[in-house]
PDB file of N, CA and C in Angstrom:
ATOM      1  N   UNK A   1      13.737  45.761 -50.009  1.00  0.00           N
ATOM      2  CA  UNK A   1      13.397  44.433 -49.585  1.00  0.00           C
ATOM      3  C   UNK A   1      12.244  43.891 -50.418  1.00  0.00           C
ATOM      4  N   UNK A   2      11.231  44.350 -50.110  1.00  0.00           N
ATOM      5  CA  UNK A   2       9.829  43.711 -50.684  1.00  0.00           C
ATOM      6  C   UNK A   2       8.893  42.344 -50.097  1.00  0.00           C
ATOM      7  N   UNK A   3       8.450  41.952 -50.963  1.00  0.00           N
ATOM      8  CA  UNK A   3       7.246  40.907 -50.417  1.00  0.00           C
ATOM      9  C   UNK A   3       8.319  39.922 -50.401  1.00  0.00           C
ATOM     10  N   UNK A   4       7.745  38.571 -49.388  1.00  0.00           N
ATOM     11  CA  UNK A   4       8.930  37.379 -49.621  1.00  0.00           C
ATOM     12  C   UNK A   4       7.206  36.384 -49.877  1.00  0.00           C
ATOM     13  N   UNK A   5       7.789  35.826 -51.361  1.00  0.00           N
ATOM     14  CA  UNK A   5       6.701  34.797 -51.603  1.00  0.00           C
ATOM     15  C   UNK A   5       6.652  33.097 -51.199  1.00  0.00           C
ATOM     16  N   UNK A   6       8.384  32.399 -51.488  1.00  0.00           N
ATOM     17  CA  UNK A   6       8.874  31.901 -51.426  1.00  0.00           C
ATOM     18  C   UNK A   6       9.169  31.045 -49.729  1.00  0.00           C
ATOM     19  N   UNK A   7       8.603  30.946 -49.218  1.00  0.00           N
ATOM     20  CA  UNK A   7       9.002  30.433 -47.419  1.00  0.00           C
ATOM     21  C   UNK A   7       8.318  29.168 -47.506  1.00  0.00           C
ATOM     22  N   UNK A   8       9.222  28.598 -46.851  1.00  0.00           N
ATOM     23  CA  UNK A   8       8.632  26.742 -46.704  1.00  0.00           C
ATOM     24  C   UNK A   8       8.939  26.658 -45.181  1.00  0.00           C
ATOM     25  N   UNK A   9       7.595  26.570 -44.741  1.00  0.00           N
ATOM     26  CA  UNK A   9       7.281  25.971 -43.418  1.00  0.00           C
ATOM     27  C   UNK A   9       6.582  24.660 -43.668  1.00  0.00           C
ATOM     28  N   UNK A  10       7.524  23.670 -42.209  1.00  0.00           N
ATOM     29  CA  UNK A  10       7.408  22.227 -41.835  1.00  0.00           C
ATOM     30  C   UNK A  10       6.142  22.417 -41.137  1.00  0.00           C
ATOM     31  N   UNK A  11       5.264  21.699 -41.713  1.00  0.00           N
ATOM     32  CA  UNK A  11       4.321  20.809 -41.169  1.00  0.00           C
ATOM     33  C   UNK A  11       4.130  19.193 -40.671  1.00  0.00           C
ATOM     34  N   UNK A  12       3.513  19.193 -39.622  1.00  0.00           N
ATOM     35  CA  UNK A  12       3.237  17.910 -39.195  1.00  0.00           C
ATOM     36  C   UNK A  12       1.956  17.295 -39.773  1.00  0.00           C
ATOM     37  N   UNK A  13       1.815  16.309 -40.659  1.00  0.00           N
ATOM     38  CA  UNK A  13       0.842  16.092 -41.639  1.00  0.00           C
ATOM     39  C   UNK A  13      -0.296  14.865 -40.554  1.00  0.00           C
ATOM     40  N   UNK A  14       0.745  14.036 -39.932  1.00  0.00           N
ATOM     41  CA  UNK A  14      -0.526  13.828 -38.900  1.00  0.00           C
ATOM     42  C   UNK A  14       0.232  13.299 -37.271  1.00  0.00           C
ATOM     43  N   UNK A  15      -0.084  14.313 -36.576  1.00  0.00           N
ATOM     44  CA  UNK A  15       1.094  13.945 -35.376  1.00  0.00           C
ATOM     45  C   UNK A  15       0.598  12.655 -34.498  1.00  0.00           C
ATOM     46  N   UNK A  16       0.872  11.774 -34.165  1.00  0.00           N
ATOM     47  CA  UNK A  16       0.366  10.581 -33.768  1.00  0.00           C
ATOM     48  C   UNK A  16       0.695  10.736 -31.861  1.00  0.00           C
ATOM     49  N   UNK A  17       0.204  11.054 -31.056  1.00  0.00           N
ATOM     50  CA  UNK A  17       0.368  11.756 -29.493  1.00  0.00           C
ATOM     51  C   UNK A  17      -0.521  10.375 -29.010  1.00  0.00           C
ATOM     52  N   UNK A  18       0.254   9.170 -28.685  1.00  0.00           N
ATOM     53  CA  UNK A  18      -0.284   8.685 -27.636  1.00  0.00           C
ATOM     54  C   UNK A  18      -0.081   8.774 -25.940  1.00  0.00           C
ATOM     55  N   UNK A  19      -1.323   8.814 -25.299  1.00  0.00           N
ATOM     56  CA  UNK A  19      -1.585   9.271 -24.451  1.00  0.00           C
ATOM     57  C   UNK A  19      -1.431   7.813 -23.102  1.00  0.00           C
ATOM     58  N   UNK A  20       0.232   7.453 -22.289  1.00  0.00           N
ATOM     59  CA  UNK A  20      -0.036   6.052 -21.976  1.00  0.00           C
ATOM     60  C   UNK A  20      -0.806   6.131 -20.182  1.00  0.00           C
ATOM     61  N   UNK A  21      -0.969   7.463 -19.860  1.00  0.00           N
ATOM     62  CA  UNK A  21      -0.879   7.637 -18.323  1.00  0.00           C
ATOM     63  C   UNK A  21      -2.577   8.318 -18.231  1.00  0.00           C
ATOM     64  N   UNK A  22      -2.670   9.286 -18.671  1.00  0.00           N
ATOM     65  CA  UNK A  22      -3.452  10.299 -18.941  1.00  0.00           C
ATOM     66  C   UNK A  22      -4.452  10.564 -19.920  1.00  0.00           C
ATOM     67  N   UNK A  23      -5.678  10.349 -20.201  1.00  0.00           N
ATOM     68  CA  UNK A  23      -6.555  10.941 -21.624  1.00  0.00           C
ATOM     69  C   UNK A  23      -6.585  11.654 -21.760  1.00  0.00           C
ATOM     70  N   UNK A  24      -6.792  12.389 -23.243  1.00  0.00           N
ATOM     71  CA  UNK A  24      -6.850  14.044 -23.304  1.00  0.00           C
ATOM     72  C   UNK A  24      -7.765  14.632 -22.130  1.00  0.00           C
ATOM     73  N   UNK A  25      -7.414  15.821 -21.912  1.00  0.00           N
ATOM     74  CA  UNK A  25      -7.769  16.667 -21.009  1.00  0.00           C
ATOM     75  C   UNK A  25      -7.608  16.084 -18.916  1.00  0.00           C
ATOM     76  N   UNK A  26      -7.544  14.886 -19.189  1.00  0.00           N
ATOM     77  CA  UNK A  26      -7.408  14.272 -17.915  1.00  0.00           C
ATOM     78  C   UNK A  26      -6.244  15.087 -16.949  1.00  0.00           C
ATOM     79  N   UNK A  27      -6.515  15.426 -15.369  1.00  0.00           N
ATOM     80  CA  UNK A  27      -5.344  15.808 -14.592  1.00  0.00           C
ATOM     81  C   UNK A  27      -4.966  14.629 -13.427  1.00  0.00           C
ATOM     82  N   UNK A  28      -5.663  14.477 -13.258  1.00  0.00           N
ATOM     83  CA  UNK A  28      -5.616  13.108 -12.138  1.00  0.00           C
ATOM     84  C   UNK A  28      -6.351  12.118 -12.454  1.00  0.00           C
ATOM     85  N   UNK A  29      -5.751  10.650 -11.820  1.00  0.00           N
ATOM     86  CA  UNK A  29      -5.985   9.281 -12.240  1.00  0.00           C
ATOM     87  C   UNK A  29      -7.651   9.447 -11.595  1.00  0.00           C
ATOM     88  N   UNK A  30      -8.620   8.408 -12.306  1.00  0.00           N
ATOM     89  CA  UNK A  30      -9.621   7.981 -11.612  1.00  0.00           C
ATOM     90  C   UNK A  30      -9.998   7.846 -10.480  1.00  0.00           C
ATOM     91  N   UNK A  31      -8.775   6.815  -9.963  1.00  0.00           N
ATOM     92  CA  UNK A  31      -9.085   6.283  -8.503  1.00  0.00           C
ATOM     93  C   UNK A  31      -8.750   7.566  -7.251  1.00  0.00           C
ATOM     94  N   UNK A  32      -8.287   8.698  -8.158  1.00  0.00           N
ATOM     95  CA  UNK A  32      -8.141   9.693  -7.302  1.00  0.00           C
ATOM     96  C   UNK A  32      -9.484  10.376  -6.704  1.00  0.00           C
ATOM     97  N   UNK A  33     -10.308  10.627  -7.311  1.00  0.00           N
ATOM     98  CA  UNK A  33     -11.252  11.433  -7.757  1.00  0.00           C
ATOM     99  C   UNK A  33     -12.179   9.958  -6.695  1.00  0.00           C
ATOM    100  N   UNK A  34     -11.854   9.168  -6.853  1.00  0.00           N
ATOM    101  CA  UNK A  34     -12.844   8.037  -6.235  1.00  0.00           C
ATOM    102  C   UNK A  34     -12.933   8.631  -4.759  1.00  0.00           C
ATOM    103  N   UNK A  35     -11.371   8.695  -4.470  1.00  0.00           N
ATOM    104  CA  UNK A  35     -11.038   8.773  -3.188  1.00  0.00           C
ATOM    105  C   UNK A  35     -11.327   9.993  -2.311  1.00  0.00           C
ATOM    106  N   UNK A  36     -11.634  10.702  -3.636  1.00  0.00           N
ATOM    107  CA  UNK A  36     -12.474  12.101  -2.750  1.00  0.00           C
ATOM    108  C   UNK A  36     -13.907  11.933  -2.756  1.00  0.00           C
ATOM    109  N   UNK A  37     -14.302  10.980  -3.609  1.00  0.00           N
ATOM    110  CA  UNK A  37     -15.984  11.134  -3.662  1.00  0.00           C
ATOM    111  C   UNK A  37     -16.092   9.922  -2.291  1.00  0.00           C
ATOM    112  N   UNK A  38     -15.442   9.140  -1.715  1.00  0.00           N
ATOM    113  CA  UNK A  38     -15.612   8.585  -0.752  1.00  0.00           C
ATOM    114  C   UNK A  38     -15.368   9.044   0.442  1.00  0.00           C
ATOM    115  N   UNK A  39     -14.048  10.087   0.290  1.00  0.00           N
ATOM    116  CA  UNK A  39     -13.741  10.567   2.022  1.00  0.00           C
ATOM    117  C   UNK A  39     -14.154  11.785   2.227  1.00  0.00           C
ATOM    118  N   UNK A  40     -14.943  12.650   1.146  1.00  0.00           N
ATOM    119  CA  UNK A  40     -15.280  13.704   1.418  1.00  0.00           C
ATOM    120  C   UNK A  40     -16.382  13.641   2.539  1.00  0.00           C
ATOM    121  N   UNK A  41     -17.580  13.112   1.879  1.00  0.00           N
ATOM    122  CA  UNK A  41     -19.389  12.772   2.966  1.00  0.00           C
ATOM    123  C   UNK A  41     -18.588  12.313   4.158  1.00  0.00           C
ATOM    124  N   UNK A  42     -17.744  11.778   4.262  1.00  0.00           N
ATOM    125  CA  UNK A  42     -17.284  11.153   5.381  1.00  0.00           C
ATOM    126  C   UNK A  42     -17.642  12.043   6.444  1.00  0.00           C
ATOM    127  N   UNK A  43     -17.468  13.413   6.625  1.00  0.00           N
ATOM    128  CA  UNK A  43     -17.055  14.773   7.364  1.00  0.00           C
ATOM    129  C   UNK A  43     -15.710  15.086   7.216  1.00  0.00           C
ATOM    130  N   UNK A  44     -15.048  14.884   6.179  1.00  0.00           N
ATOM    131  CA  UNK A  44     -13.603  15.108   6.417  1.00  0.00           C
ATOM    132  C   UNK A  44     -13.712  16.689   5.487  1.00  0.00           C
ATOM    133  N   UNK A  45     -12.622  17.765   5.923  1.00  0.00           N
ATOM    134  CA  UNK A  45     -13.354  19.166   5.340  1.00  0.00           C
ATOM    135  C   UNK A  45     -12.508  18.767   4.035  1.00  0.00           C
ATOM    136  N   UNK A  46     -12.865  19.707   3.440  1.00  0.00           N
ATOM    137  CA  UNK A  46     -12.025  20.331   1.699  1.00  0.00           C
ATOM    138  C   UNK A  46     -10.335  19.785   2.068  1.00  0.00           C
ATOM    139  N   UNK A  47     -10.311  20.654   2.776  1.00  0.00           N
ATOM    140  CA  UNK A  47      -8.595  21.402   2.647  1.00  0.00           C
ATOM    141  C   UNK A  47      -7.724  20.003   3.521  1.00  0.00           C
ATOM    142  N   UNK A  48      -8.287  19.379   4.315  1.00  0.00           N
ATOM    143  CA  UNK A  48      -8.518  18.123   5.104  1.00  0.00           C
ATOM    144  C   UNK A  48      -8.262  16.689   4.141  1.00  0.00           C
ATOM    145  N   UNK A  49      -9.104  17.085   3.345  1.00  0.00           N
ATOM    146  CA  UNK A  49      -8.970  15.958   2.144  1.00  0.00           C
ATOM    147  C   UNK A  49      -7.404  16.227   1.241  1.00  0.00           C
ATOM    148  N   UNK A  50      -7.436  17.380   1.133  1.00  0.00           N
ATOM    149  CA  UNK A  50      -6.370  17.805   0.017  1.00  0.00           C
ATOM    150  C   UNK A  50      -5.191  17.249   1.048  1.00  0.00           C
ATOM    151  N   UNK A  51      -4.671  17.869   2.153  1.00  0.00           N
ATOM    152  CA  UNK A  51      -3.519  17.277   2.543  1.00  0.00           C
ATOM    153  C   UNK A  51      -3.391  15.784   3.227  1.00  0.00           C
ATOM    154  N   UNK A  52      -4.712  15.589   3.083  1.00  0.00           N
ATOM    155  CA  UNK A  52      -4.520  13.629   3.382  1.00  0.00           C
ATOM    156  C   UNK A  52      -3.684  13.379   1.710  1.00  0.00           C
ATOM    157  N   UNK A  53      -4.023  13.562   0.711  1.00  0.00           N
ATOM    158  CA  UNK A  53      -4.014  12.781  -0.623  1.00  0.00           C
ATOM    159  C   UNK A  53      -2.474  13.392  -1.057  1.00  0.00           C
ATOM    160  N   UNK A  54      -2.187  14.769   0.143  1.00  0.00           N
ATOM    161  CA  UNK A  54      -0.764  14.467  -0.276  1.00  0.00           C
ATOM    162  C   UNK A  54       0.259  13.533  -0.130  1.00  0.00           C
ATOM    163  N   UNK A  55       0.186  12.912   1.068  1.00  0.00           N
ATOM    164  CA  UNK A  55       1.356  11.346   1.527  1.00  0.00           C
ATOM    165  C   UNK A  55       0.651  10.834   0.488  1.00  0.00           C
ATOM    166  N   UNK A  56      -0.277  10.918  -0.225  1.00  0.00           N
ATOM    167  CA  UNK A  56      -0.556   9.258  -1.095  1.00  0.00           C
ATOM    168  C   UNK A  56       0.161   9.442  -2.680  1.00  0.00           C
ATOM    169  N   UNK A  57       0.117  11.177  -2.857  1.00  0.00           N
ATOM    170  CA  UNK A  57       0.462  11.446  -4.458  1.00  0.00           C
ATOM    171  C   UNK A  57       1.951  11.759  -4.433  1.00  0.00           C
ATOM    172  N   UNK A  58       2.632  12.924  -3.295  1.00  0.00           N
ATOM    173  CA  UNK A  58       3.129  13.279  -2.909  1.00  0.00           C
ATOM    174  C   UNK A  58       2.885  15.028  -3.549  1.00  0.00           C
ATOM    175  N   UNK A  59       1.907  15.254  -3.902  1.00  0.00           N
ATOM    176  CA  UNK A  59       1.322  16.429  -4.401  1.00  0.00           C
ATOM    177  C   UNK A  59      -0.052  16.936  -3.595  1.00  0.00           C
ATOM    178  N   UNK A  60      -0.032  18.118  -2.931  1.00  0.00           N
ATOM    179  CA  UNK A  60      -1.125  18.546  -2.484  1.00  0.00           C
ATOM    180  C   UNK A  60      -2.497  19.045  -3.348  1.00  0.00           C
ATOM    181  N   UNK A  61      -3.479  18.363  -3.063  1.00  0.00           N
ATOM    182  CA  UNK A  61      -4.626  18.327  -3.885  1.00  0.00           C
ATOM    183  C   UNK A  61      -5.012  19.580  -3.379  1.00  0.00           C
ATOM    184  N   UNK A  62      -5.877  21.010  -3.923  1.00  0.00           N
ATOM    185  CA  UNK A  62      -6.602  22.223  -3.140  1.00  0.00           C
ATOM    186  C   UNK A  62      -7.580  21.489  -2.672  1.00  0.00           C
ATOM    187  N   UNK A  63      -8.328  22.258  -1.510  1.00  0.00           N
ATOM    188  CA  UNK A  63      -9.889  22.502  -1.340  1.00  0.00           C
ATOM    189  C   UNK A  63     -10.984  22.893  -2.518  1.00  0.00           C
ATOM    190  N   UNK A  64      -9.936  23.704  -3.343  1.00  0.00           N
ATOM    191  CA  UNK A  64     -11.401  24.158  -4.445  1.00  0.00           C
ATOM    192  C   UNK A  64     -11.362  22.344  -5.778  1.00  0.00           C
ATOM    193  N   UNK A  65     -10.008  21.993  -5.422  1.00  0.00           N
ATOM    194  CA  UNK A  65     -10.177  20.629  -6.799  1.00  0.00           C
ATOM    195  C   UNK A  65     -11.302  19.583  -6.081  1.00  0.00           C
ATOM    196  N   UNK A  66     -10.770  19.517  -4.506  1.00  0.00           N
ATOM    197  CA  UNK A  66     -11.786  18.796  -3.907  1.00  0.00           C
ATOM    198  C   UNK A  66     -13.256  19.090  -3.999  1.00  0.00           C
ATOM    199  N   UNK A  67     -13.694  20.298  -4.115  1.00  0.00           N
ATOM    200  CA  UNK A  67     -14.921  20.489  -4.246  1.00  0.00           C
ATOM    201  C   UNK A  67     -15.758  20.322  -5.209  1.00  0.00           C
ATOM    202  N   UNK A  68     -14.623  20.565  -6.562  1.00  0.00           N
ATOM    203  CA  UNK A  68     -15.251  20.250  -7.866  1.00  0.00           C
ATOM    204  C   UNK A  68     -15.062  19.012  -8.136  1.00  0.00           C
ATOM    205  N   UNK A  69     -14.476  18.452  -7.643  1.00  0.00           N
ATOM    206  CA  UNK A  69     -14.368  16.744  -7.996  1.00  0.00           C
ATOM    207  C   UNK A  69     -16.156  16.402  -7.170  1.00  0.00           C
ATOM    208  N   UNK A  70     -16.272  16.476  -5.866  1.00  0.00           N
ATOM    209  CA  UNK A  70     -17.406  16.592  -5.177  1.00  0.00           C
ATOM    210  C   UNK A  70     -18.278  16.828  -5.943  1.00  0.00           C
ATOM    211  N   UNK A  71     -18.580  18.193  -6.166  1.00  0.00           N
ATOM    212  CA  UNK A  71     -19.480  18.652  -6.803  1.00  0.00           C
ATOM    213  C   UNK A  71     -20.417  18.131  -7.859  1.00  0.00           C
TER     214      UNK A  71
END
């Protein structure tokens, strides 16, 4: 067999990724994150918050996202 010198790999010279929902690194919209920094102090608990914001997303938020959004 031997060495292979010869291989042509495709490159993407500049990939153009627009972003129309989401910014890089973003997981949830703004007004999400609003909605925990408002109903959390309320007294409403962690885990309390997370399954309120499920009827609104239709995705259950954790207690620990709630906390770090808080936090």
């Amino acid at each position: 067999m031997g060495i292979i010198t010869a291989i042509r790999v495709p490159r993407a010279r500049a990939p153009v990724v627009e972003r129309s929902v989401f910014s890089r690194y973003q997981r949830r919209q703004a007004q999400v994150n609003q909605v925990i920094r408002e109903v959390f102090p309320a007294g409403v608990s962690t885990r309390r918050v997370g399954a309120s914001l499920e009827a609104l997303l239709g995705k259950q938020v954790s207690a620990q996202t709630v906390s770090r959004v808080e936090g």
